[in-house]
Protein backbone atom coordinates (compact mmCIF):
# COMPACT_ATOMS: atom_id res chain seq x y z
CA UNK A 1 62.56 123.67 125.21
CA UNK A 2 63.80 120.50 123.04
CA UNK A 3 61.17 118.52 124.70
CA UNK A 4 58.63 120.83 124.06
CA UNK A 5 59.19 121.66 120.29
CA UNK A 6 59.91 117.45 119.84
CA UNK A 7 56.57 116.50 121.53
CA UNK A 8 54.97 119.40 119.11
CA UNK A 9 56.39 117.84 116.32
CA UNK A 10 54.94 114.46 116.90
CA UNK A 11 51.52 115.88 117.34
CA UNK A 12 51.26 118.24 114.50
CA UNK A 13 52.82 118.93 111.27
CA UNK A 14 53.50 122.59 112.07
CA UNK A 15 55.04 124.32 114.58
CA UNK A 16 54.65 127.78 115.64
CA UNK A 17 56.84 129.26 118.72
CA UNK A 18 55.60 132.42 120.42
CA UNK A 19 58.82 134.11 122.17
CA UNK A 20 57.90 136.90 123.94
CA UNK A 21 59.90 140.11 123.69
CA UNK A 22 61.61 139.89 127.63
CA UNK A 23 62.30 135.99 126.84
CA UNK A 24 66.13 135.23 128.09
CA UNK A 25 67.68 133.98 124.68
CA UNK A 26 70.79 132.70 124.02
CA UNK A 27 73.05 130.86 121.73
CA UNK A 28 71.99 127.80 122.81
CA UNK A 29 68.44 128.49 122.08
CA UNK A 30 69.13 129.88 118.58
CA UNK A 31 70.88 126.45 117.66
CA UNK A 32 68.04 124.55 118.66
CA UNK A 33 66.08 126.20 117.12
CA UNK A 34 68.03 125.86 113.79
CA UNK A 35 68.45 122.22 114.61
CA UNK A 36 64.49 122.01 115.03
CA UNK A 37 64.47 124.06 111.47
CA UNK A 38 66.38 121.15 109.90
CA UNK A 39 64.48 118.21 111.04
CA UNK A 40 61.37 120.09 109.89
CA UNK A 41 62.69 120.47 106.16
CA UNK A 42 63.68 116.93 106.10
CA UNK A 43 60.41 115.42 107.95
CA UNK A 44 58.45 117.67 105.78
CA UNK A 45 57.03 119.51 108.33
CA UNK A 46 57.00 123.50 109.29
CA UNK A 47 58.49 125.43 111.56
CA UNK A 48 57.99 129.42 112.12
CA UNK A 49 58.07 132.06 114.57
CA UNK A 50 54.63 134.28 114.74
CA UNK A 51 55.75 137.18 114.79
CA UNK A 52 59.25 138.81 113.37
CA UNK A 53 62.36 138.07 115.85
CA UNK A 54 62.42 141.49 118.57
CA UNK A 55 63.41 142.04 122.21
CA UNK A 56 66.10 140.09 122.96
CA UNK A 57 65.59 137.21 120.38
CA UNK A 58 66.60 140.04 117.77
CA UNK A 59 69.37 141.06 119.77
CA UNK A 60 71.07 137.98 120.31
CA UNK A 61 70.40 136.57 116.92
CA UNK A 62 72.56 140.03 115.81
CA UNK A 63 75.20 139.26 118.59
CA UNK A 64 75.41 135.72 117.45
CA UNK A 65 75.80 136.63 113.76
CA UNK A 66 72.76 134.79 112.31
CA UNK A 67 71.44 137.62 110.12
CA UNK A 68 75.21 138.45 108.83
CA UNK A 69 74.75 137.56 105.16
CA UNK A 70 71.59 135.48 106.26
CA UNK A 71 70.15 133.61 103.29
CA UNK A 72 66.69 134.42 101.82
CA UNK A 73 65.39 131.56 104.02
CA UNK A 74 66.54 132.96 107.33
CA UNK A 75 66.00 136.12 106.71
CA UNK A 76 62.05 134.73 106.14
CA UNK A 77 61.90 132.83 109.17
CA UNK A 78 63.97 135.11 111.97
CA UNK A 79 62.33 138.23 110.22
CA UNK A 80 59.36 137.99 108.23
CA UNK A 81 61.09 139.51 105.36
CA UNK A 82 61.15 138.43 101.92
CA UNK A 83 63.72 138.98 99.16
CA UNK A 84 62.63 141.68 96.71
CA UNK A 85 63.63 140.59 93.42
């Protein structure tokens, strides 16, 4: 999975992962994908999911404790869901 989101980011200037529902996720795959957030921000570049987390991405991201007290950023990028102000 590093491979393919590095070889995405030197090809385009935004990335867009599709995880399906039934995907196997676990920590491991959440912290590369936060590392993968990080180079994006400072490279300038985007990173986002296309659809809100579900299935088992959800799941573990609530095991894991990634949406306990999750910024407005996270919350944006795991979820789709925007601060109301």
């Amino acid at each position: 999975m590093h491979d393919a989101i590095r070889s995405a980011f030197d090809t385009q200037g935004t990335v867009l992962l599709s995880i399906a529902e039934d995907a196997e996720v676990d920590l491991s795959f959440l912290q590369l994908v936060h590392a993968a957030r990080l180079h994006a921000a400072a490279e300038g570049r985007t990173i986002a999911l296309d659809r809100p987390a579900g299935g088992n991405l959800l799941s573990t991201l609530e095991r894991a404790g990634f949406l306990f007290e999750a910024d407005p950023r996270d919350r944006e990028f795991w979820l789709h869901r925007k601060e109301q102000q």
